[in-house]
N, C-alpha and C. Protein backbone atom coordinates (compact mmCIF):
# COMPACT_ATOMS: atom_id res chain seq x y z
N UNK A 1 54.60 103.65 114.61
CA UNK A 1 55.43 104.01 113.49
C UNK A 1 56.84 104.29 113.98
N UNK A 2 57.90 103.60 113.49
CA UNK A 2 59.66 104.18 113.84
C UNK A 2 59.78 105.42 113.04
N UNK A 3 60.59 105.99 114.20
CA UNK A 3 61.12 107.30 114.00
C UNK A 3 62.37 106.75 112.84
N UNK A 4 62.36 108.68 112.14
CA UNK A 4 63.48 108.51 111.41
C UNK A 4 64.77 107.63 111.44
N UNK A 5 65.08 108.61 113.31
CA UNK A 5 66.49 107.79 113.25
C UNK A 5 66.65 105.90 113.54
N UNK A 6 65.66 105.28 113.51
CA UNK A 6 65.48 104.12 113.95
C UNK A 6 65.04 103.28 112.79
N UNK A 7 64.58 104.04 111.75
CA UNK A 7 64.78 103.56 110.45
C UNK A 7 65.83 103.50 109.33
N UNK A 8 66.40 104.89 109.97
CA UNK A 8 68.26 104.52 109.45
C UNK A 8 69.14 103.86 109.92
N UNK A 9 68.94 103.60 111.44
CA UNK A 9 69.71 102.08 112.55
C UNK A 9 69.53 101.54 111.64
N UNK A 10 68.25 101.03 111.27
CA UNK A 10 67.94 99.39 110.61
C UNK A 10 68.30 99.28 108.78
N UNK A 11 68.30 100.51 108.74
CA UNK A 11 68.61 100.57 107.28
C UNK A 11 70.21 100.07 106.64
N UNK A 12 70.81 101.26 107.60
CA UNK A 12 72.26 100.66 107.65
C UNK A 12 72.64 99.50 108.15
N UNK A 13 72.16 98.71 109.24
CA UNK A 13 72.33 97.59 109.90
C UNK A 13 72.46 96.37 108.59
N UNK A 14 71.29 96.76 107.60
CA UNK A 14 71.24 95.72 106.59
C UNK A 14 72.23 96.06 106.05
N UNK A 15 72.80 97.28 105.56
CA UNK A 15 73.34 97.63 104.44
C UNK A 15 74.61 96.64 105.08
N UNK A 16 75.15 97.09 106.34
CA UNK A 16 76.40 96.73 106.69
C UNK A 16 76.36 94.84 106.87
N UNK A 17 75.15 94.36 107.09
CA UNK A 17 74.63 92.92 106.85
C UNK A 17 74.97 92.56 105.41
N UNK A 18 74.39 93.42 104.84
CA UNK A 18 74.82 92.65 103.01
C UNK A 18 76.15 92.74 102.84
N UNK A 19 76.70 94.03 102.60
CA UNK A 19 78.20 93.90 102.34
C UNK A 19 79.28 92.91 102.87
N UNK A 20 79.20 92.65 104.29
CA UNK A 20 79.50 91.36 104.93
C UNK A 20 79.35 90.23 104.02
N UNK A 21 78.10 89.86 103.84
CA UNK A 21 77.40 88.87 103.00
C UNK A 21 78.15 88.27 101.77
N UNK A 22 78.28 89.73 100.97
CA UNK A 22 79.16 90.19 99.67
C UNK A 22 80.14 89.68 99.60
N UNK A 23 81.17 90.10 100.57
CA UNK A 23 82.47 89.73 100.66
C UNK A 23 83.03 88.58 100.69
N UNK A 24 81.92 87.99 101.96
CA UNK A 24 82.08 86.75 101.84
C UNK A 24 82.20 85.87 101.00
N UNK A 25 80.86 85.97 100.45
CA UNK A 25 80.95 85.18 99.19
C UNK A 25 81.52 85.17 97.85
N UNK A 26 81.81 86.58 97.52
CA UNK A 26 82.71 86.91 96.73
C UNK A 26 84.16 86.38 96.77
N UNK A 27 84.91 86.13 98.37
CA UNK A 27 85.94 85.49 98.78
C UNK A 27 85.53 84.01 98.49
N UNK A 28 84.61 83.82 98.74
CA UNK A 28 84.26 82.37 98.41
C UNK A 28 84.26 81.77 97.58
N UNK A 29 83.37 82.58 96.55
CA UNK A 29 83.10 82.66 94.69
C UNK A 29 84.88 82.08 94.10
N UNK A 30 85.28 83.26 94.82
CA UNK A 30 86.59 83.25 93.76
C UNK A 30 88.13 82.40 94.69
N UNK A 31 87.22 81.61 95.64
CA UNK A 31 88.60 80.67 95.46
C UNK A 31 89.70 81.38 96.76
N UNK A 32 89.77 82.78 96.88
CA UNK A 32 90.90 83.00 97.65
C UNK A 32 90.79 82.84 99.55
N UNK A 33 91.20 83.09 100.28
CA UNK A 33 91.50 83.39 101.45
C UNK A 33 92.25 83.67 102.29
N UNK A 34 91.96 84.91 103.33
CA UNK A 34 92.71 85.75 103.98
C UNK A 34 93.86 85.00 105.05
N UNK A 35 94.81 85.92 104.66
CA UNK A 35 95.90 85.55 105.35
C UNK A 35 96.67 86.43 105.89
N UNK A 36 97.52 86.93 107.27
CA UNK A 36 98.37 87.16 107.21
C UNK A 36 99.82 87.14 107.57
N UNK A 37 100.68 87.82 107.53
CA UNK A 37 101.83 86.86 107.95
C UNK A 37 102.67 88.02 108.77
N UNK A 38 102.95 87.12 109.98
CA UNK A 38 103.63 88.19 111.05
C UNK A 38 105.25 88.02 111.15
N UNK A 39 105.51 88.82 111.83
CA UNK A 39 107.07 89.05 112.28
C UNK A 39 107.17 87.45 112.25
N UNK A 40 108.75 86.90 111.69
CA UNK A 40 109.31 86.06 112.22
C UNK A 40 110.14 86.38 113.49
N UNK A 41 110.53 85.18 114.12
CA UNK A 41 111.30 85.76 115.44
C UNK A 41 112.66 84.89 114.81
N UNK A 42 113.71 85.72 115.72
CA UNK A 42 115.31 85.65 114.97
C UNK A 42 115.92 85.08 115.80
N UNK A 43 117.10 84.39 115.78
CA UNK A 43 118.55 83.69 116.74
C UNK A 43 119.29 83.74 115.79
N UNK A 44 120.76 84.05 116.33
CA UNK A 44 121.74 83.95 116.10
C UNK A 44 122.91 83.22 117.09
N UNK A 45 123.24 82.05 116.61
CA UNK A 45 124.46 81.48 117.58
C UNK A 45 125.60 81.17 116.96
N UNK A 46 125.92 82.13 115.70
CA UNK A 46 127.02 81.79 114.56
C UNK A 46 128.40 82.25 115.46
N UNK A 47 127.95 83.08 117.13
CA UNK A 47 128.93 83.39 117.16
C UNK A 47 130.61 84.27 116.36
N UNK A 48 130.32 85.09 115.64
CA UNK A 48 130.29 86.09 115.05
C UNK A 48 130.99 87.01 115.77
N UNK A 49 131.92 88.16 115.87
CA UNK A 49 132.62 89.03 116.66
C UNK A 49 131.49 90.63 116.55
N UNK A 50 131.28 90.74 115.25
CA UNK A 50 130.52 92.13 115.09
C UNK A 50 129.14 91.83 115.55
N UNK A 51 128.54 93.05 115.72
CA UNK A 51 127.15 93.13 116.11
C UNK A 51 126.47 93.25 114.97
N UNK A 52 125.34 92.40 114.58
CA UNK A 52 124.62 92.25 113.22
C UNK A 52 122.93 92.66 113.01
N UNK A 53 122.87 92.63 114.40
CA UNK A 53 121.32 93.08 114.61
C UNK A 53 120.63 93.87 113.43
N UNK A 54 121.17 95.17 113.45
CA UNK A 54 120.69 96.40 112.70
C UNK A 54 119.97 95.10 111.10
N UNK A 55 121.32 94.42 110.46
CA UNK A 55 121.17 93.82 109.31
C UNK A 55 120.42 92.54 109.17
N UNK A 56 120.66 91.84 110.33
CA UNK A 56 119.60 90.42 110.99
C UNK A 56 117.99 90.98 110.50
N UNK A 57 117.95 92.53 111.45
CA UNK A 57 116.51 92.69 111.66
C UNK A 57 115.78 93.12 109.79
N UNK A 58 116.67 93.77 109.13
CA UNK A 58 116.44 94.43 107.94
C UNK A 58 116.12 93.14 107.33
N UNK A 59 116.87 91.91 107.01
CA UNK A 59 116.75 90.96 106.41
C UNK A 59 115.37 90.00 106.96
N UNK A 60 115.33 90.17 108.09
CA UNK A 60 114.08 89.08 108.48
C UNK A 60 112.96 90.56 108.36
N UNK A 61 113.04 91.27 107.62
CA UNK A 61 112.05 92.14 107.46
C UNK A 61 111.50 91.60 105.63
N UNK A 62 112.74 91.64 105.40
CA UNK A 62 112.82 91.52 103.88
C UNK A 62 111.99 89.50 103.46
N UNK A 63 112.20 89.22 104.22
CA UNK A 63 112.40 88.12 104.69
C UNK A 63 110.24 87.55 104.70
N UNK A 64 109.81 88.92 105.54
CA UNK A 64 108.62 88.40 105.29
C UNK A 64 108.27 89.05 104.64
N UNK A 65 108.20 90.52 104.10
CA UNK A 65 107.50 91.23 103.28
C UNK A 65 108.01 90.50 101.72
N UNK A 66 108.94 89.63 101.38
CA UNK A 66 108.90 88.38 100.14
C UNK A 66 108.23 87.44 100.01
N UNK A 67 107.76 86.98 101.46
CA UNK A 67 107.14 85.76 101.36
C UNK A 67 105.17 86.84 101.47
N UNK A 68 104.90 87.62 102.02
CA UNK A 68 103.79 88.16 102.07
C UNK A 68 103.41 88.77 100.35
N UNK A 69 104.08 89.20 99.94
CA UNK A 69 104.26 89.48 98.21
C UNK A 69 103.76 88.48 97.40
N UNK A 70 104.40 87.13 97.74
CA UNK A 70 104.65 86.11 97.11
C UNK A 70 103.33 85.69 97.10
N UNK A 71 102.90 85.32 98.36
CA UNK A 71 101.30 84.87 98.84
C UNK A 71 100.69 85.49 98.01
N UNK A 72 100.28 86.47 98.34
CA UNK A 72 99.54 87.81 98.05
C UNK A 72 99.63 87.52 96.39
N UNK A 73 100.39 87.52 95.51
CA UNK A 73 100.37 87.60 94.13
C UNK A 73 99.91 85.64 93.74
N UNK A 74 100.16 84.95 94.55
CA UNK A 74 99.42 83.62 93.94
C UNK A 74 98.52 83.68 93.61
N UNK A 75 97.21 84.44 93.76
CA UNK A 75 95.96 84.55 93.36
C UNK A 75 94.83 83.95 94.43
N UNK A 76 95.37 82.90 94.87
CA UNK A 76 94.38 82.02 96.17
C UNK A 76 94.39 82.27 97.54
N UNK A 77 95.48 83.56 97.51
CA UNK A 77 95.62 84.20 99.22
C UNK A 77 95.54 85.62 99.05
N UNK A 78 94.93 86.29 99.88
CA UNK A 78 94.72 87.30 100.31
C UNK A 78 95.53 88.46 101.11
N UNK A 79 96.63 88.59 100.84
CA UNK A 79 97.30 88.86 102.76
C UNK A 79 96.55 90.09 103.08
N UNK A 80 95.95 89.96 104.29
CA UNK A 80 95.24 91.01 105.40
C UNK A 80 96.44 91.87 106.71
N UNK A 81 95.89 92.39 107.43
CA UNK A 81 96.64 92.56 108.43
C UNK A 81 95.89 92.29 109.63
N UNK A 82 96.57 92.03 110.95
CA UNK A 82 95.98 91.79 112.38
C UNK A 82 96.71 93.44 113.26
N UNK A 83 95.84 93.69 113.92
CA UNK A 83 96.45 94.83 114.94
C UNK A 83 97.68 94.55 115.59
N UNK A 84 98.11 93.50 116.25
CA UNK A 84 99.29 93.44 116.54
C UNK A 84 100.75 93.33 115.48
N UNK A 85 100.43 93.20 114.48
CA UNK A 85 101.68 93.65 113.29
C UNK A 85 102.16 94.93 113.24
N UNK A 86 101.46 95.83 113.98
CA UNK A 86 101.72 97.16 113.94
C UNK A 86 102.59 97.34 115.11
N UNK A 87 103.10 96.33 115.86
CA UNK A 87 104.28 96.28 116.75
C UNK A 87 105.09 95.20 117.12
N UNK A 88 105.25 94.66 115.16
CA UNK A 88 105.72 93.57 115.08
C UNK A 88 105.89 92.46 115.77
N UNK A 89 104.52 91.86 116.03
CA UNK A 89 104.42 90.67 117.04
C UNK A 89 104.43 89.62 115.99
N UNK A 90 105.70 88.30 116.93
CA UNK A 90 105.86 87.16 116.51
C UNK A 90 105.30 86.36 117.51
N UNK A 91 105.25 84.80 116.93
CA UNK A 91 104.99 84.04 118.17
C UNK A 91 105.09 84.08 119.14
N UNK A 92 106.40 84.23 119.43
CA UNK A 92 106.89 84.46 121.18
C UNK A 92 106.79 85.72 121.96
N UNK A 93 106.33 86.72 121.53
CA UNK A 93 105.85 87.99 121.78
C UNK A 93 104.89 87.92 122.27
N UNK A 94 104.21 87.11 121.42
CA UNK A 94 102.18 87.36 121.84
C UNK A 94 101.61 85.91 122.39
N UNK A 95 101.05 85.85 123.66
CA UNK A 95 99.72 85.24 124.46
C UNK A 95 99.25 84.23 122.58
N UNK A 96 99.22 83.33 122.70
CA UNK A 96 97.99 82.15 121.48
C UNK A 96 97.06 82.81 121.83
N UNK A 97 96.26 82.99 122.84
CA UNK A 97 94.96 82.85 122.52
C UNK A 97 94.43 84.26 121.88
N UNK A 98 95.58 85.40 122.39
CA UNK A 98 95.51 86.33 121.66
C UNK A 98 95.48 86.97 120.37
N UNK A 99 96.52 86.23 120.06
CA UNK A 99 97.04 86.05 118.78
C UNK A 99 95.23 85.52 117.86
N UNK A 100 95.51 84.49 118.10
CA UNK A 100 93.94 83.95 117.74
C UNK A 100 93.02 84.71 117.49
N UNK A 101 92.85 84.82 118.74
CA UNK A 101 91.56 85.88 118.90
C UNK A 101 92.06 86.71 117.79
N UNK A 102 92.42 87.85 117.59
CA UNK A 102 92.95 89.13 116.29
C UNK A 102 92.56 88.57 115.34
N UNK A 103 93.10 87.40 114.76
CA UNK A 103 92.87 86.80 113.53
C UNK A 103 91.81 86.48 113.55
N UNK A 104 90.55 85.95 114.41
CA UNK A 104 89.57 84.95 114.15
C UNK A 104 88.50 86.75 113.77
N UNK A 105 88.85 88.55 114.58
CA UNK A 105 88.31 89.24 114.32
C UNK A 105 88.22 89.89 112.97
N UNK A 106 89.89 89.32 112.68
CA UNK A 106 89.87 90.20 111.26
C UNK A 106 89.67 89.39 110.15
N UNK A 107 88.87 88.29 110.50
CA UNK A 107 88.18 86.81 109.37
C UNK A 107 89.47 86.30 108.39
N UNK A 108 90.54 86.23 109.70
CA UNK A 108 91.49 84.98 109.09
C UNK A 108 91.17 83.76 108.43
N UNK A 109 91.44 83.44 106.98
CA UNK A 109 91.79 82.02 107.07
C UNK A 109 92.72 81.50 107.44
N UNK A 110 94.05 82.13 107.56
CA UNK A 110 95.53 81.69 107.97
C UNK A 110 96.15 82.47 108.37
N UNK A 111 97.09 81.99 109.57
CA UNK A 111 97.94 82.92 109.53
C UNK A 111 99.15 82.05 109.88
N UNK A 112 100.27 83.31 109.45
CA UNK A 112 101.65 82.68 108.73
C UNK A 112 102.11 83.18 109.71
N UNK A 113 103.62 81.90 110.53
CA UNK A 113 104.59 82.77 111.00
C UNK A 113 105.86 81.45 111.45
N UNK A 114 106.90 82.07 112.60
CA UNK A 114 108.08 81.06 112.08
C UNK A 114 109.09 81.74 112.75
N UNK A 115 110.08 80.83 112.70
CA UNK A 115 111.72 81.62 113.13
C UNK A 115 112.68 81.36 112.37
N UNK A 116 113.78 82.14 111.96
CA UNK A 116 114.95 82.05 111.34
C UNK A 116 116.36 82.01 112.15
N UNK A 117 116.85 81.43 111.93
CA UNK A 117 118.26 81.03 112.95
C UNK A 117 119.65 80.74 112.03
N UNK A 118 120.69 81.78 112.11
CA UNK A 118 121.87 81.88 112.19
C UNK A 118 122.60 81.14 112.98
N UNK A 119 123.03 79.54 112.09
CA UNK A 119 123.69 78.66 112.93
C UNK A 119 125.46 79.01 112.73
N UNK A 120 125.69 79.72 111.44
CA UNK A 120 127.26 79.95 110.88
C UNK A 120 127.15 81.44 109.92
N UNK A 121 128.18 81.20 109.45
CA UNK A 121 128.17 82.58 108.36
C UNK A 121 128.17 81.98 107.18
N UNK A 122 128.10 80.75 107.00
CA UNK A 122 127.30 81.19 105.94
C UNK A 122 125.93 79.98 105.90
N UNK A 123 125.25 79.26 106.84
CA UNK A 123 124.03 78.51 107.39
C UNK A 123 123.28 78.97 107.91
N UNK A 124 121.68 78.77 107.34
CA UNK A 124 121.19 79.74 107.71
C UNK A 124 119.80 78.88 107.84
N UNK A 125 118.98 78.54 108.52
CA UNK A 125 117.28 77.87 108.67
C UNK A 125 116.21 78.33 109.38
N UNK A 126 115.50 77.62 109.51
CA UNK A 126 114.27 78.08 110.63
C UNK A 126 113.04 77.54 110.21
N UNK A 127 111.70 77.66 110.31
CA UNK A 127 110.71 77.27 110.81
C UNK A 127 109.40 77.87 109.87
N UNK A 128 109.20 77.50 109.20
CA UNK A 128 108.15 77.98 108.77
C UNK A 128 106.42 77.21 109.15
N UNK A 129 105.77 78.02 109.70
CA UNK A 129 103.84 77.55 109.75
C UNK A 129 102.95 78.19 109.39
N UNK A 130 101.94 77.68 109.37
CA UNK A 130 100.98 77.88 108.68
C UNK A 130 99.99 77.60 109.54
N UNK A 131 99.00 78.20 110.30
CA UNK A 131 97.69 77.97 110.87
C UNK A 131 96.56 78.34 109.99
N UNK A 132 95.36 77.32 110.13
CA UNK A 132 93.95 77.13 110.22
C UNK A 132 93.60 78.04 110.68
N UNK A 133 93.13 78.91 111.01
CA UNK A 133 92.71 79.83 112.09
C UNK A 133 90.89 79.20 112.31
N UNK A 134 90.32 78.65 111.47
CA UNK A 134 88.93 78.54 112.07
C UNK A 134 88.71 77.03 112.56
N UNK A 135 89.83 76.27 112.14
CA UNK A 135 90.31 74.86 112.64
C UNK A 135 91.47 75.00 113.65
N UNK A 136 91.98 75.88 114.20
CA UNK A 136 93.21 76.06 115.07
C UNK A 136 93.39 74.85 115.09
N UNK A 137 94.34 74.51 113.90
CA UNK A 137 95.25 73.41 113.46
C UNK A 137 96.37 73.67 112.17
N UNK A 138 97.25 73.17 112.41
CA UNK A 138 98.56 73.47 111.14
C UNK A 138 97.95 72.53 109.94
N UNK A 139 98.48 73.71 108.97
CA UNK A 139 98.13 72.80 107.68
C UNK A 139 99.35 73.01 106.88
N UNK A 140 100.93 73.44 107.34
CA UNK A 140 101.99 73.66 106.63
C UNK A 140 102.94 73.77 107.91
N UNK A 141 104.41 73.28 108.02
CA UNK A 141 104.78 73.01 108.58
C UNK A 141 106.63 72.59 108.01
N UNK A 142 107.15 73.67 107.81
CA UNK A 142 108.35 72.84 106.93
C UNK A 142 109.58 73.50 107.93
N UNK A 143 110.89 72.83 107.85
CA UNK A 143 111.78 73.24 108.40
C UNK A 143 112.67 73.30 106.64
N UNK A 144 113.54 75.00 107.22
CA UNK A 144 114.19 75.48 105.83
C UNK A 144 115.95 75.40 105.83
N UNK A 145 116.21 74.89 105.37
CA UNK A 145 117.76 75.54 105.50
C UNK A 145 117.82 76.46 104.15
N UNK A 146 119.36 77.35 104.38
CA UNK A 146 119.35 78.39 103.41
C UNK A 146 121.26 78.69 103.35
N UNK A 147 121.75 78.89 102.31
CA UNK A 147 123.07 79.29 102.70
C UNK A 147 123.36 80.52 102.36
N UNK A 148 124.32 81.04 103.34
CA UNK A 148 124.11 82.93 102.60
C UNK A 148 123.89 83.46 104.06
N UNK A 149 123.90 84.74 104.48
CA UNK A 149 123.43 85.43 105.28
C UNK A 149 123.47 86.70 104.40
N UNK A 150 122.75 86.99 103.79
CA UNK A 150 122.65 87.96 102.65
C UNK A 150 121.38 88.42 101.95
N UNK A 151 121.16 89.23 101.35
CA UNK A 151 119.81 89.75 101.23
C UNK A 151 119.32 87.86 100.05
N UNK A 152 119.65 88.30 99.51
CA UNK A 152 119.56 87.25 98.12
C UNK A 152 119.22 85.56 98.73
N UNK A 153 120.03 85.71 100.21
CA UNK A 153 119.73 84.20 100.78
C UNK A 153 118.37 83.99 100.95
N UNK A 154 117.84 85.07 101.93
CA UNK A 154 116.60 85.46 102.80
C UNK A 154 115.36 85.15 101.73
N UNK A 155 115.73 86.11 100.41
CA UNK A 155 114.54 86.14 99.51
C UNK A 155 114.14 84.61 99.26
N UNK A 156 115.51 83.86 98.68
CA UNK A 156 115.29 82.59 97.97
C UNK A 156 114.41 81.79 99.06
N UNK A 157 114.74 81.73 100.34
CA UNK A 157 114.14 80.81 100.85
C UNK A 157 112.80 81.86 101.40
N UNK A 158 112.39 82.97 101.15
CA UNK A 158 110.98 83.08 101.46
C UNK A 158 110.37 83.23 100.21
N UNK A 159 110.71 83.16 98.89
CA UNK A 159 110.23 82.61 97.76
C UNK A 159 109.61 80.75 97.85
N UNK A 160 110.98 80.37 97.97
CA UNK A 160 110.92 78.74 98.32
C UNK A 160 109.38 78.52 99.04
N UNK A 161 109.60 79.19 100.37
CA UNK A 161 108.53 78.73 101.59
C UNK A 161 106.89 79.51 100.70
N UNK A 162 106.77 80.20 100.22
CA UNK A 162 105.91 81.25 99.54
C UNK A 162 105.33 79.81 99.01
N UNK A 163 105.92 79.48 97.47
CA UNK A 163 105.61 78.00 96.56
C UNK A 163 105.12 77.02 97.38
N UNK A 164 106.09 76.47 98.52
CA UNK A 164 105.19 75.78 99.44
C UNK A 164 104.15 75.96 99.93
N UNK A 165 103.92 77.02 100.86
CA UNK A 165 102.34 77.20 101.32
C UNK A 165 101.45 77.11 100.45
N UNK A 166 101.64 77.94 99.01
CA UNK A 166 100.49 77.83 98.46
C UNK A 166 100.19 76.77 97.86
N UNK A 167 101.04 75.72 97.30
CA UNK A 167 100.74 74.40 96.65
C UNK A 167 100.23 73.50 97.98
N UNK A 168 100.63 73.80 99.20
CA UNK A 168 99.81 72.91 100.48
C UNK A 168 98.37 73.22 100.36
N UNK A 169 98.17 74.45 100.71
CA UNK A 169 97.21 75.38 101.50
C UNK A 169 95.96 74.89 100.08
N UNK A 170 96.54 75.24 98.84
CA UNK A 170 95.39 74.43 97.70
C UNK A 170 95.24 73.51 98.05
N UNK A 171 95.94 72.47 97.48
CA UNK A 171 95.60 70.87 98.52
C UNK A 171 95.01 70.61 99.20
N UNK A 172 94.87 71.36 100.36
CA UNK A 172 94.35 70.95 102.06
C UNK A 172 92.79 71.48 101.28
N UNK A 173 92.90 72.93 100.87
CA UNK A 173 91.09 73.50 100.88
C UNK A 173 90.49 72.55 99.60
N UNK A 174 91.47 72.18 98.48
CA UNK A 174 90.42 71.50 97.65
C UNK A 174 89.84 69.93 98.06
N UNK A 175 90.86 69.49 99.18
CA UNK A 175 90.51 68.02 99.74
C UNK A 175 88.96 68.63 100.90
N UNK A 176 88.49 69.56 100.69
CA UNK A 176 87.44 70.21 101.52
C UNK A 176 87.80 70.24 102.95
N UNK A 177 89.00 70.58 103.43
CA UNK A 177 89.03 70.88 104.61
C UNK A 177 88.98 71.71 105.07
């Protein structure tokens, strides 16, 4: 006969088995999947006399928390978080396989990320992607220009890039990939 406590191991074991289960399929049921979207990484070669950092960094803040909004309210994405966002890691910050790894723990379907680059004062582009995380393969991939170095620039084009992913990212999952 199992002891008490070895019947509550197994009890909870299921419980925490179903809810898993749940989620899943509930994510499944309804169409959406997890995403999230990290620090972009920044350049500036506008060459410029003042120091802009402080406002660079505020704007490529603004920059993803528009485009993470944006996702997030389409209805078909999820945005999650990974442990390394909590010390704003971009691509070039973090090890791939690391990166990976985080996402594949916290049951990524995607994750979002990119660079923005200050070519002038008033030109402005960069890089937007999109990873597979259980296919570690791109399924979005656009290069942006933007004019402005201004709050209002930043939004439009992480609105812009927002519309894109999600009209791809449908596409790609309803072609069953």
């Amino acid at each position: 006969m199992k002891s008490t406590k070895q019947v509550r191991a197994a009890l909870a074991s299921l419980l925490m088995t179903g809810a898993m289960l749940m989620s899943a399929s509930v994510s499944a049921a309804s169409g959406t999947h997890k995403v999230a979207v990290i620090a972009f990484d920044y350049s500036d070669s506008s060459g410029e006399p003042e120091d802009q950092t402080a406002e660079h960094a505020a704007r490529l803040a603004l920059f993803r928390k528009t485009l993470e909004a944006d996702l997030d309210e389409a209805g078909s994405l999820d945005t999650a978080t990974i442990p390394c966002m909590a010390r704003d890691c971009t691509i070039s910050t973090m090890r791939a396989a690391d990166l990976l790894a985080e996402c594949r723990a916290a049951g990524l379907d995607f994750l979002v990320f990119g660079g923005v680059h200050k070519m002038s004062t008033l030109v402005g582009g960069g890089r937007v992607l999109v990873l597979d995380v259980a296919e570690n393969k791109f399924v979005f991939e656009r290069m942006i220009s933007f004019r402005g170095d201004d709050d209002e620039a930043f939004v439009r084009a992480a609105r812009f890039s927002a519309r894109e992913i999600v009209r791809t990212v449908a596409a790609e999952k309803s072609d069953g990939h």
